[in-house]
Protein backbone atom coordinates (compact mmCIF):
# COMPACT_ATOMS: atom_id res chain seq x y z
CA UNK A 1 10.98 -23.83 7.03
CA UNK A 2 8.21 -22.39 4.32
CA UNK A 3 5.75 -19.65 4.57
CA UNK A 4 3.50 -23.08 4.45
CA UNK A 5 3.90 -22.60 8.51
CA UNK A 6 2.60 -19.56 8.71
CA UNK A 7 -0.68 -20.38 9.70
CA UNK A 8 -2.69 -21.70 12.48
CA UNK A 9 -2.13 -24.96 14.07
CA UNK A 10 -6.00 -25.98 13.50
CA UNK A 11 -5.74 -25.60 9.92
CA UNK A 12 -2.87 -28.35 10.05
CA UNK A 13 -5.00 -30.76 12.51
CA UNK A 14 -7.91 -30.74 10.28
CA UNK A 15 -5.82 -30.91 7.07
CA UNK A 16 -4.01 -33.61 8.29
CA UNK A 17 -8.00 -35.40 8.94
CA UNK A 18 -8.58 -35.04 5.58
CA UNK A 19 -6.70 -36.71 4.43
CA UNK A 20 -6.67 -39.62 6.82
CA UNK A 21 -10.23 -39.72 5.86
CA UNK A 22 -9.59 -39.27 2.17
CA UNK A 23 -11.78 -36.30 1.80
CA UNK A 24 -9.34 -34.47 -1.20
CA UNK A 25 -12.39 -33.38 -3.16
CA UNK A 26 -12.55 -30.25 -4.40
CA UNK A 27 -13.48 -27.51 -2.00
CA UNK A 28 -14.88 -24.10 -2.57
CA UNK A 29 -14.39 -21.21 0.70
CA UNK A 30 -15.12 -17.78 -0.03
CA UNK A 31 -13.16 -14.81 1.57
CA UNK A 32 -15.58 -11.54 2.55
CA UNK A 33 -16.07 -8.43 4.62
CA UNK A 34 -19.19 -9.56 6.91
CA UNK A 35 -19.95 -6.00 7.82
CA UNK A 36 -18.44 -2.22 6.89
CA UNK A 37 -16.24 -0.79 9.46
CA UNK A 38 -17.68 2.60 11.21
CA UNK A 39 -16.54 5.19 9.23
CA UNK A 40 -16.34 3.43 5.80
CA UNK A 41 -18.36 3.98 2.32
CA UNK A 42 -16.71 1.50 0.55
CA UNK A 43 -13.96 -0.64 0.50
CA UNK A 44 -10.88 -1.41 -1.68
CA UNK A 45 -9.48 -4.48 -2.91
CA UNK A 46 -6.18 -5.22 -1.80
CA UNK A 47 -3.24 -8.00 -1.03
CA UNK A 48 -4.58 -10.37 -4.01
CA UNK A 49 -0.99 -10.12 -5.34
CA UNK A 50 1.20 -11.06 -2.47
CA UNK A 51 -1.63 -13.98 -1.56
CA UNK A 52 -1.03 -15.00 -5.33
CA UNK A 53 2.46 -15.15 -4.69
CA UNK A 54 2.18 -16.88 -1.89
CA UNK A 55 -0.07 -19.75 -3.15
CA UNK A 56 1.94 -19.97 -6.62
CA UNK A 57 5.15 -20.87 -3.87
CA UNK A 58 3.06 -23.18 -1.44
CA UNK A 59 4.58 -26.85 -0.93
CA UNK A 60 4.91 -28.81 2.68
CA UNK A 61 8.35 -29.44 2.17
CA UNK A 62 9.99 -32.04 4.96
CA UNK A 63 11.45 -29.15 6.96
CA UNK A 64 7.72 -28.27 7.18
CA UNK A 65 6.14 -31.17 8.52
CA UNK A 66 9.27 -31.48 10.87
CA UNK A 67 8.03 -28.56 12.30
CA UNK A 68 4.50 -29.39 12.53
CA UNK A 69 4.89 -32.57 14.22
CA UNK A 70 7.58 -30.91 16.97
CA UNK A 71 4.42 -28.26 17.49
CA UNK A 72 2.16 -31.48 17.97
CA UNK A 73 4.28 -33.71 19.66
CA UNK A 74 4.14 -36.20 17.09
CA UNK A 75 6.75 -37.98 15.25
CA UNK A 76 7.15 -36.77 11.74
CA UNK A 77 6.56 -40.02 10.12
CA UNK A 78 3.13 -39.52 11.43
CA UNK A 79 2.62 -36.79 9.04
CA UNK A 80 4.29 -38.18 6.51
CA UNK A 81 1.25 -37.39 4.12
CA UNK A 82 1.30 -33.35 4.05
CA UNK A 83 5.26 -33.38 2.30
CA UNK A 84 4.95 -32.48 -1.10
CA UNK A 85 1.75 -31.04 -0.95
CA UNK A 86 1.47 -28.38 -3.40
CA UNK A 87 -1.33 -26.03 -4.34
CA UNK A 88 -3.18 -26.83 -7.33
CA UNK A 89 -6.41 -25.18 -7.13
CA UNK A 90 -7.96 -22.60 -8.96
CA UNK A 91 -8.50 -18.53 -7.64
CA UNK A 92 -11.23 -16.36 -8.63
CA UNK A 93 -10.87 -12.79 -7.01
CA UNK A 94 -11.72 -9.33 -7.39
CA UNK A 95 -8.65 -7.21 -8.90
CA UNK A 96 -6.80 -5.24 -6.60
CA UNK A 97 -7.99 -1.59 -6.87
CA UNK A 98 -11.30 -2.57 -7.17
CA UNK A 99 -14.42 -0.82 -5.12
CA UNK A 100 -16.04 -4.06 -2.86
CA UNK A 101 -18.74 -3.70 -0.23
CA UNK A 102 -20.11 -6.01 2.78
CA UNK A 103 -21.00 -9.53 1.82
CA UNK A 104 -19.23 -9.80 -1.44
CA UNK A 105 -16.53 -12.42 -2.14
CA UNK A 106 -13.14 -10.56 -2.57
CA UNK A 107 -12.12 -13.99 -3.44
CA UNK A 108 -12.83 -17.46 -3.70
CA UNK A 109 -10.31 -20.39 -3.54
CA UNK A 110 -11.79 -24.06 -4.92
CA UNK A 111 -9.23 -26.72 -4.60
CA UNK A 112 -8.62 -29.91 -2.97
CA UNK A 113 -9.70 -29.55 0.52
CA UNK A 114 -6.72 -29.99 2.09
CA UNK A 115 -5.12 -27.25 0.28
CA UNK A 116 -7.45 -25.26 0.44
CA UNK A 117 -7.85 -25.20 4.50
CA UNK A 118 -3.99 -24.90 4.61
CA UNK A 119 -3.56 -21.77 3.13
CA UNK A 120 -6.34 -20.12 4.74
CA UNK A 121 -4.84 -18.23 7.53
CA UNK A 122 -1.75 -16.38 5.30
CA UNK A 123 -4.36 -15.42 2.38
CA UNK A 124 -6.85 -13.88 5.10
CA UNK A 125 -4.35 -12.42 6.82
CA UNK A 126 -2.92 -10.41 3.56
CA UNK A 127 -6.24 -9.44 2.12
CA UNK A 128 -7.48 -8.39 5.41
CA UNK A 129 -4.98 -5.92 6.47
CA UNK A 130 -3.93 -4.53 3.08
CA UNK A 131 -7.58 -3.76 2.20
CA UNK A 132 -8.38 -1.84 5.37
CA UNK A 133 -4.86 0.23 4.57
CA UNK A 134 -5.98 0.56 1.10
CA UNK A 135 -9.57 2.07 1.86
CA UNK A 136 -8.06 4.26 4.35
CA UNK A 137 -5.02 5.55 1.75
CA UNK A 138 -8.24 6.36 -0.53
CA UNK A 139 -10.18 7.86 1.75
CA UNK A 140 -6.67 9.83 1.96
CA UNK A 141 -6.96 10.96 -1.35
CA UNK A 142 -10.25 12.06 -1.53
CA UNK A 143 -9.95 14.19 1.28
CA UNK A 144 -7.19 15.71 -0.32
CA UNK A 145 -8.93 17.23 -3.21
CA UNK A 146 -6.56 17.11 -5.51
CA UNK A 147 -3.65 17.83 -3.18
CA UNK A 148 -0.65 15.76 -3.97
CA UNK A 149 -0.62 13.14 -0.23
CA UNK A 150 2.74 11.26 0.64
CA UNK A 151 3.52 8.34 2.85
CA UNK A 152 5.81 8.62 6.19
CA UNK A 153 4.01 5.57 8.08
CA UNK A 154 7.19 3.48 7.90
CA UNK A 155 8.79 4.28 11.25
CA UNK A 156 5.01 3.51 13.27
CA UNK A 157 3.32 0.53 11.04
CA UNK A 158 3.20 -2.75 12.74
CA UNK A 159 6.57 -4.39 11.15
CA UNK A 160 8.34 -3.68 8.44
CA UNK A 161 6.45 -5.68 6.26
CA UNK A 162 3.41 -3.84 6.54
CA UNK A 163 4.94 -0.29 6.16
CA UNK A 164 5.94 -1.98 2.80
CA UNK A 165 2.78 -2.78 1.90
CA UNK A 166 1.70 0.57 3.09
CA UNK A 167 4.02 2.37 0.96
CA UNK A 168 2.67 0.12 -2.19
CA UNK A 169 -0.86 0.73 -1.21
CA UNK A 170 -0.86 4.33 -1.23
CA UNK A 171 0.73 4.73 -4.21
CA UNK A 172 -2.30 2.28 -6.03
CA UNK A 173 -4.72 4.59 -4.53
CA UNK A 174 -2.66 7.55 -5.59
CA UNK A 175 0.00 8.67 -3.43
CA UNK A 176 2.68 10.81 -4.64
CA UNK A 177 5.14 9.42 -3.36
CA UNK A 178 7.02 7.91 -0.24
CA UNK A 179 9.42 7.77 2.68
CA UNK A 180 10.33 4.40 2.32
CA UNK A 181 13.39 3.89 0.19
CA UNK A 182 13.24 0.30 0.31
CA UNK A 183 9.23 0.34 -0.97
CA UNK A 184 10.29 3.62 -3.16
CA UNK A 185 13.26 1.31 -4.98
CA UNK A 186 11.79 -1.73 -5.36
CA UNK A 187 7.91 -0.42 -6.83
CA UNK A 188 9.31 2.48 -8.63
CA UNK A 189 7.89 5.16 -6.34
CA UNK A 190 9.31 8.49 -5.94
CA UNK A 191 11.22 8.61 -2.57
CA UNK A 192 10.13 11.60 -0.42
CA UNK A 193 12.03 13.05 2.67
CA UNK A 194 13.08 16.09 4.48
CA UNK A 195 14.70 15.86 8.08
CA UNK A 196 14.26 15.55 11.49
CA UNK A 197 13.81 17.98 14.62
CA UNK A 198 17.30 16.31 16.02
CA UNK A 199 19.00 17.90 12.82
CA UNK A 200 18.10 21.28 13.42
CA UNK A 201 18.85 20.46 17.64
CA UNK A 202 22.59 19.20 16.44
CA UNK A 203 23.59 22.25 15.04
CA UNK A 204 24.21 25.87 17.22
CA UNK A 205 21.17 27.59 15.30
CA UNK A 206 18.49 26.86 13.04
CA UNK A 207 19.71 28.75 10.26
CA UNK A 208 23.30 26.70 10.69
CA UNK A 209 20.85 23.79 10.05
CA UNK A 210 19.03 25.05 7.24
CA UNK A 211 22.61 26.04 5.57
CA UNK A 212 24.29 22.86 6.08
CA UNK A 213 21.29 20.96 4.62
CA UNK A 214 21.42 23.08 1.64
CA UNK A 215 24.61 22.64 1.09
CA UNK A 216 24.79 19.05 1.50
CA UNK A 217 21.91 18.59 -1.01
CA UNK A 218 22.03 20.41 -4.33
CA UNK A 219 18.64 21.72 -5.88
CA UNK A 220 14.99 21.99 -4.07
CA UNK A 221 15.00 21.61 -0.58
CA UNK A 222 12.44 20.88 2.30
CA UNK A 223 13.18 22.84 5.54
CA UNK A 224 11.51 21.94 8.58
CA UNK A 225 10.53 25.30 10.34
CA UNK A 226 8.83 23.96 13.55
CA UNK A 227 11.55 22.83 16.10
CA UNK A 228 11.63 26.19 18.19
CA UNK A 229 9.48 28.53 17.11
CA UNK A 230 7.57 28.16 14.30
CA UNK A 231 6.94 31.67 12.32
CA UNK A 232 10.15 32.67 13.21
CA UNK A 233 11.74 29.46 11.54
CA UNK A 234 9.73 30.12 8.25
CA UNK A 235 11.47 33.55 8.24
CA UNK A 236 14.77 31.68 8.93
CA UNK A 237 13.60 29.39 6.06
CA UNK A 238 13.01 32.46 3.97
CA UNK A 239 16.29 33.88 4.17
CA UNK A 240 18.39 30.80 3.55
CA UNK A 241 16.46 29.94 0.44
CA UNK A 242 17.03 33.44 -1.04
CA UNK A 243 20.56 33.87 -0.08
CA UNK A 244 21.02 30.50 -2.25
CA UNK A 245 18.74 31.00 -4.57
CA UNK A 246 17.05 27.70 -3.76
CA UNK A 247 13.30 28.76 -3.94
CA UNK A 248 11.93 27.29 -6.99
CA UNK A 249 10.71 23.75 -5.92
CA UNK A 250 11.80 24.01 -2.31
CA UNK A 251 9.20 23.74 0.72
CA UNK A 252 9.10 24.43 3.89
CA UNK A 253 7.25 22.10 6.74
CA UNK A 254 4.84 22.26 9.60
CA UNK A 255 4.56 19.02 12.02
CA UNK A 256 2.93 20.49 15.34
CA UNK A 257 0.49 23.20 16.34
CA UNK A 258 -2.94 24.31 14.46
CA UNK A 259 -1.76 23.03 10.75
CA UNK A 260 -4.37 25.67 9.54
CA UNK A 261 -3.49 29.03 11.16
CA UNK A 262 0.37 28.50 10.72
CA UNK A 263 0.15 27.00 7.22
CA UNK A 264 -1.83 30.90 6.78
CA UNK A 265 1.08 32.64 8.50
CA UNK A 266 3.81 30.48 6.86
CA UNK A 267 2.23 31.72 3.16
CA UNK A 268 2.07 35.18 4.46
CA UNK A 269 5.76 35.61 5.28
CA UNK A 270 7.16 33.57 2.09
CA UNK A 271 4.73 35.71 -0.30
CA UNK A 272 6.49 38.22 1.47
CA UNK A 273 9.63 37.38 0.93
CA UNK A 274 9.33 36.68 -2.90
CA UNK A 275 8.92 33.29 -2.46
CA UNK A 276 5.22 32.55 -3.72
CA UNK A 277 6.70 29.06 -5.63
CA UNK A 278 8.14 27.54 -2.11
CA UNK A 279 5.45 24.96 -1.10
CA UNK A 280 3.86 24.26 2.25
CA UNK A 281 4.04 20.57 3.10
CA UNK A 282 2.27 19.54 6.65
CA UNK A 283 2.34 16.93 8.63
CA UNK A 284 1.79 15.29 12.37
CA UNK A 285 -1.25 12.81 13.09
CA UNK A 286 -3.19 13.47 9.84
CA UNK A 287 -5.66 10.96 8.29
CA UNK A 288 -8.30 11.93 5.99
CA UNK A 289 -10.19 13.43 8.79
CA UNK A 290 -7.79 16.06 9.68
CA UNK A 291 -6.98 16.49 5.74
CA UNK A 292 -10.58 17.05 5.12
CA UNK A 293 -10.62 19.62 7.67
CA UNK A 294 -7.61 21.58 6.10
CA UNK A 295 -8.96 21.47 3.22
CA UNK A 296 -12.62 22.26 3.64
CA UNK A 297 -10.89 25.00 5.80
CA UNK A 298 -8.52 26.45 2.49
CA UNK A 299 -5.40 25.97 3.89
CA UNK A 300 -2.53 27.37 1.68
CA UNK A 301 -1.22 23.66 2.62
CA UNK A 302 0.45 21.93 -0.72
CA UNK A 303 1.15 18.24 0.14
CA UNK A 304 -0.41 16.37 3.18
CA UNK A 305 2.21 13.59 4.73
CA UNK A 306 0.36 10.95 6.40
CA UNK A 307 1.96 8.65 8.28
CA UNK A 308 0.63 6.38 11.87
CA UNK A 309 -2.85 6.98 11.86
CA UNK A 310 -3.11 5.92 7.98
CA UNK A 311 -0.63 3.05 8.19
CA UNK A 312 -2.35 1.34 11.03
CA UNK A 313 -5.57 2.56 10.11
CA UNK A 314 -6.15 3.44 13.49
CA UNK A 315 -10.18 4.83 13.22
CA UNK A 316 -10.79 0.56 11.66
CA UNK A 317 -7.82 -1.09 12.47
CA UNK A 318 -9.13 -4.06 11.07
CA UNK A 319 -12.03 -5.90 9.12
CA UNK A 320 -14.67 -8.08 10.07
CA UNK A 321 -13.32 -10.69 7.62
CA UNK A 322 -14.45 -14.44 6.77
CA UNK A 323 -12.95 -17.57 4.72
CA UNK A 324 -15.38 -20.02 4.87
CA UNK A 325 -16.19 -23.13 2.69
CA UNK A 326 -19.03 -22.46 1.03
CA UNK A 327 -19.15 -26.22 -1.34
CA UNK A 328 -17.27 -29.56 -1.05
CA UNK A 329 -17.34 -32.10 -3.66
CA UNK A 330 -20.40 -29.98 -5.59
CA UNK A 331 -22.27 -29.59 -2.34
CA UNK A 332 -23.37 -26.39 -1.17
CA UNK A 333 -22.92 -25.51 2.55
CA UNK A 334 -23.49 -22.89 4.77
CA UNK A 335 -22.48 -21.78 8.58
CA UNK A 336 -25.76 -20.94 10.95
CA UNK A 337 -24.16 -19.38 13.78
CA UNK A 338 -25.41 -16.62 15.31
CA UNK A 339 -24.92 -13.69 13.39
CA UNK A 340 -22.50 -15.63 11.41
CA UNK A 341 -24.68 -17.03 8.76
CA UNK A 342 -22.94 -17.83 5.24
CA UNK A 343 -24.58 -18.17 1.77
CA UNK A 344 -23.85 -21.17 0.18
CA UNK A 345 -22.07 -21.53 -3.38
CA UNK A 346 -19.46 -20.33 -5.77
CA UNK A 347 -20.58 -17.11 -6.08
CA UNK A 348 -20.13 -14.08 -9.10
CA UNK A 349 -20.42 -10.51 -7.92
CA UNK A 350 -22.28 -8.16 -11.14
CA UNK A 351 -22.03 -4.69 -11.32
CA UNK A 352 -23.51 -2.06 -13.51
CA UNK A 353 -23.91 1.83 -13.01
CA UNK A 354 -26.97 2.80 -11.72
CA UNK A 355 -27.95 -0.44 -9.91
CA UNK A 356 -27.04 -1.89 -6.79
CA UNK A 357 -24.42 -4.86 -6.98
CA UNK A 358 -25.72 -8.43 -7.18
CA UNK A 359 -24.25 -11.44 -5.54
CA UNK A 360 -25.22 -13.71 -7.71
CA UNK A 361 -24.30 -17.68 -7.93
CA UNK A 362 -21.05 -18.32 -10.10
CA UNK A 363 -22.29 -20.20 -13.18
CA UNK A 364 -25.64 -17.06 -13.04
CA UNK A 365 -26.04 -15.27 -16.35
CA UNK A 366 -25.32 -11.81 -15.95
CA UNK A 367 -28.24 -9.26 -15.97
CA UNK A 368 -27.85 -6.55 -18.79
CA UNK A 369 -25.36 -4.16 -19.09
CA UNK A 370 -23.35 -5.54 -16.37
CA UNK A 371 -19.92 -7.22 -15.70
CA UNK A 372 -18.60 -9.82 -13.24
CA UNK A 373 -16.59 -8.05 -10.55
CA UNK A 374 -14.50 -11.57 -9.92
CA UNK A 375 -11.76 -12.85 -12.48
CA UNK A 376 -9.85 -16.00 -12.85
CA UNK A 377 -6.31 -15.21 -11.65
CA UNK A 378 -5.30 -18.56 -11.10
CA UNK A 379 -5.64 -21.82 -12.57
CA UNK A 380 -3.78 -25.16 -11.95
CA UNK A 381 -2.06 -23.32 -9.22
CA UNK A 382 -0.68 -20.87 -11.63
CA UNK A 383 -1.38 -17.85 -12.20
CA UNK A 384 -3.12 -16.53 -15.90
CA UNK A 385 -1.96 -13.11 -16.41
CA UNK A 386 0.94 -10.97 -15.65
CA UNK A 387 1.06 -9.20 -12.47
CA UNK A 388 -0.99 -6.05 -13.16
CA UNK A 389 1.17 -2.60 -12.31
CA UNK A 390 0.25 -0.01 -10.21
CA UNK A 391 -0.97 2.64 -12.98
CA UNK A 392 -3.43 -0.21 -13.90
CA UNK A 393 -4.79 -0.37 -10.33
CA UNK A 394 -5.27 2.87 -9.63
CA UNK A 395 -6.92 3.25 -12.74
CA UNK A 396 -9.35 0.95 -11.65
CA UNK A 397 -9.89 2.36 -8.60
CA UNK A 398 -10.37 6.05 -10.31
CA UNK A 399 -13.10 4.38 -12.34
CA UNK A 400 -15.53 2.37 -9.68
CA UNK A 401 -14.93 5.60 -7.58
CA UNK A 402 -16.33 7.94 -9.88
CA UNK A 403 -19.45 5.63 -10.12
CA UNK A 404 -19.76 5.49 -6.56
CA UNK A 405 -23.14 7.44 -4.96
CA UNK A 406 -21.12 10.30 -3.32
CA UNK A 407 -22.65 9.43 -0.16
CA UNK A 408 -20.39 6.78 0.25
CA UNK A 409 -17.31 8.77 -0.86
CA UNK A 410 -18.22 11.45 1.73
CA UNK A 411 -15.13 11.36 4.96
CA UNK A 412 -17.95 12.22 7.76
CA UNK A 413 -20.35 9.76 8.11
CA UNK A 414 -20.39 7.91 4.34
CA UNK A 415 -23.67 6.20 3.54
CA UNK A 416 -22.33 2.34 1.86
CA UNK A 417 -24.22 0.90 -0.63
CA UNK A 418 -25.44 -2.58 -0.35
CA UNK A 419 -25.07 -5.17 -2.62
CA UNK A 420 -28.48 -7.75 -3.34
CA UNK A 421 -28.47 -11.19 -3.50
CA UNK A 422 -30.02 -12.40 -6.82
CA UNK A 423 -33.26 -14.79 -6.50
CA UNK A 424 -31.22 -18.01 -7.58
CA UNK A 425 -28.68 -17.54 -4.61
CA UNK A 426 -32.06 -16.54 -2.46
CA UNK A 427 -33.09 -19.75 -3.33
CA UNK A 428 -30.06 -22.05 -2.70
CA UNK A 429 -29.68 -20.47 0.71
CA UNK A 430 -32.82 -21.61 1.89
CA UNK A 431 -32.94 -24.93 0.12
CA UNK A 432 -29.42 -25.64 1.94
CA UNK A 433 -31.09 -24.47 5.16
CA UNK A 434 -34.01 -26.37 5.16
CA UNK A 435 -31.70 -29.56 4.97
CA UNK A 436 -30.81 -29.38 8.58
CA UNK A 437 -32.17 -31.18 11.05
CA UNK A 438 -35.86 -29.84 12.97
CA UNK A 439 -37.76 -26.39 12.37
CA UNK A 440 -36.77 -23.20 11.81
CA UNK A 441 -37.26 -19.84 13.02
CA UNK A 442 -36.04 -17.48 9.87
CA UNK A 443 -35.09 -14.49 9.67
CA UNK A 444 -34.25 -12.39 6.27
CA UNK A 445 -30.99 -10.27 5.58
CA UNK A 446 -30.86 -7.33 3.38
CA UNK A 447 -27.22 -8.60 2.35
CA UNK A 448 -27.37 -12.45 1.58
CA UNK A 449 -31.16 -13.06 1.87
CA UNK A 450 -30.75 -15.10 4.90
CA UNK A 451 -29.35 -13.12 8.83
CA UNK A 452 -30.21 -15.92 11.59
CA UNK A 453 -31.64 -19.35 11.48
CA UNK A 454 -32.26 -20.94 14.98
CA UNK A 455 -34.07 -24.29 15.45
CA UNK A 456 -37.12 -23.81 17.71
CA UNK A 457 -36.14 -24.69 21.05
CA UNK A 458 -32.71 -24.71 20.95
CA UNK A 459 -30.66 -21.97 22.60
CA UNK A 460 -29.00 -19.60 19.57
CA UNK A 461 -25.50 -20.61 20.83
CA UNK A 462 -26.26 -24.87 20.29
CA UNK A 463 -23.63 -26.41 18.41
CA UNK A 464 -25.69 -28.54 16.88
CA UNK A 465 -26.92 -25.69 14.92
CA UNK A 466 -23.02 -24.27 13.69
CA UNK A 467 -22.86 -25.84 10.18
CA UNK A 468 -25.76 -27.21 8.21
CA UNK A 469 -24.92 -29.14 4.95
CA UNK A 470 -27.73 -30.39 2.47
CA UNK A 471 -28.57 -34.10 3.98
């Protein structure tokens, strides 16, 4: 059994309509953020490379459909017609590390519509949730100022997978490092670690602790001074690290109490002691929030560890995302649900400093002095360019942030900008909508040009009003 049956059942009981009804046409959906989470400026690109991986590996093999017809209670002859499939289609997406906002396409999938339905659920599901990590391990870094922030989300993310991705996310926004040696091996990240209260409990004193750690691991060490009292355990800290001579590059840290006041004491008594080059590392529950906060405060705090509330991104656990077909067989179409209304078309997102972005229609000419946000990354089902590395995402990132208003880079209350639609995608959506059936009652969206359409005298909720193709 393939990731191929990792998705929903109704994407295999309308695939499997398709093609009893022959519709293999080419199909366009188009994968978006309907609206900024509270709390958000801006958003980052993410998961494009293990969805890319995913689709460049996607075939129904007959394991597969045995599986999907014991789900169905159907024989497996009777879906005979989904082995072999294979994706062949063609992805145009926004990089990963790139800035995106509410409404525009992170990516847009046009393939035969089988396919395309098929894989909707995995490549939602991996853009989704590594973009909301990614914006918050940004959001990190800003706060941060400059600090150098690490990653200890592994033991708390939701699987092991997604403390992966986690770990690989924070570094492309520009963490320094990580706690997870499996993430730390395999994408070249520096591994980062210190120990645990129950090492410093499983020894007769603290000190015993601190000296057995030492000794066990040659050159700079990180001593956690907070298991019984904290100020006293920094002068514990103190003394070992002279007595060895272990202060250059060695740190001590704080996981409990107020972060600020001790971090203030902690300096104090290591200045003190001649050790101005031992570092103060902090962690426990911080998120940019907090790190703001220490910072704004001047804190002599030198790395911030972040760990739950970053890996599950616990202030927007999640994103109000969208795949939805937007053309089949070089027909626009659009959704009219309530507060669920789609534009229609391939679409091209063009940005340029100084201007907001425009959602424009895919084959648009670009206005001056601007470039399309969305790149062909896949083609035939295979991907065009090398897998891009890390360095070359954050750079990306470094870049759209610096052009960003600072409004929307602020950690309390961010203003987002909002992207336009241009007056050729204007005009599609309302062409496609006045194909449906009766009159209209219109209303007009800051983000696509078109919020609410409801047929007078029908209820908001009618189904007969849920999809409206051009006639």
């Amino acid at each position: 059994m393939s990731d191929a049956t990792t998705t929903d059942l109704y994407q295999v009981t309308m695939a499997m309509a398709y093609l009893e009804e022959g519709m293999t046409a080419p199909a366009t959906f188009s994968l978006f953020v309907r609206d900024m989470p509270p709390g958000r400026g801006f958003l980052v690109s993410a998961g494009l490379e293990s969805a890319l991986d995913f689709l460049s590996a996607f075939r129904v093999g007959p394991e597969d459909t045995r599986t999907f017809a014991e789900v169905l209670h159907r024989p497996p002859s009777g879906l005979a017609a989904l082995t072999g499939l294979e994706f062949t289609g063609e992805v145009r997406a926004v990089p990963e590390g790139r800035v995106v906002l509410a409404g525009e396409p992170l990516l847009e999938i046009t393939a035969p519509l089988p396919q395309a339905q098929l894989v909707e659920t995995y490549v939602l599901n991996q853009l989704s949730h590594q973009t909301a990590i990614a914006s918050k391990a940004a959001r990190c870094v800003l706060a941060a100022s400059g600090h150098p922030v690490v990653d200890f989300s592994l033991r708390r993310t939701h699987g092991p997978q997604a403390g992966f991705q986690c770990a690989r996310l924070g570094a492309m926004t520009g963490f320094a490092g990580t706690s997870n040696v499996a993430a730390a091996a395999t994408c070249g990240l520096p591994a980062i670690g210190t120990m645990a209260h129950s090492f410093v409990e499983a020894f007769a004193s603290e000190e015993e602790a601190f000296r057995a750690f030492a000794r066990t691991h040659p050159g700079p060490v990180t001593l956690l001074v907070d298991t019984y009292d904290t100020r006293q355990g920094v002068r514990t800290a103190a003394r070992v690290l002279n007595d060895l001579g272990r202060g250059p590059g060695s740190a001590v840290r704080l996981d409990s109490g107020d972060l600020g006041a001790l971090a203030s004491e902690a300096r104090t008594i290591l200045d003190t002691a001649g050790l101005r080059e031992v570092r103060i590392v902090a962690s426990g529950s911080l998120d940019e929030y907090a790190v703001d906060r220490l910072v704004r405060s001047r804190a002599p705090i030198d790395v911030y560890a972040v760990g739950t509330r970053v890996g599950v991104s616990a202030d927007a656990p999640f994103l109000d995302s969208a795949y939805k077909m937007v053309q089949y067989d070089g027909r626009p179409v659009m959704k009219l649900s309530a507060a669920k209304v789609t534009a229609p078309g391939p679409k091209q997102v063009y940005r340029r400093p100084g201007y907001p972005d425009l959602i424009a229609l895919s084959d648009e000419p670009p206005p001056p002095d601007s470039h399309p946000v969305l790149e062909t990354v896949m083609h035939h089902g295979r991907r065009t360019a090398p897998r891009p590395t890390l360095a070359e995402s954050r750079e990306r990132l470094n870049t759209d942030l610096a052009e960003l208003p600072l409004a929307a880079r602020l950690i309390d209350h961010p203003i987002a900008p909002k992207a336009v639609p241009s007056p050729s995608l204007t005009a599609l959506t309302r062409r496609v909508r006045d194909a449906c059936r009766g009159p209209r009652e219109i209303a007009d969206s800051g983000d696509i040009g078109i919020r609410d359409v409801a047929p007078a005298g029908r209820r908001r909720d009618d189904p007969s009003r849920r999809a409206c193709v051009p006639r």
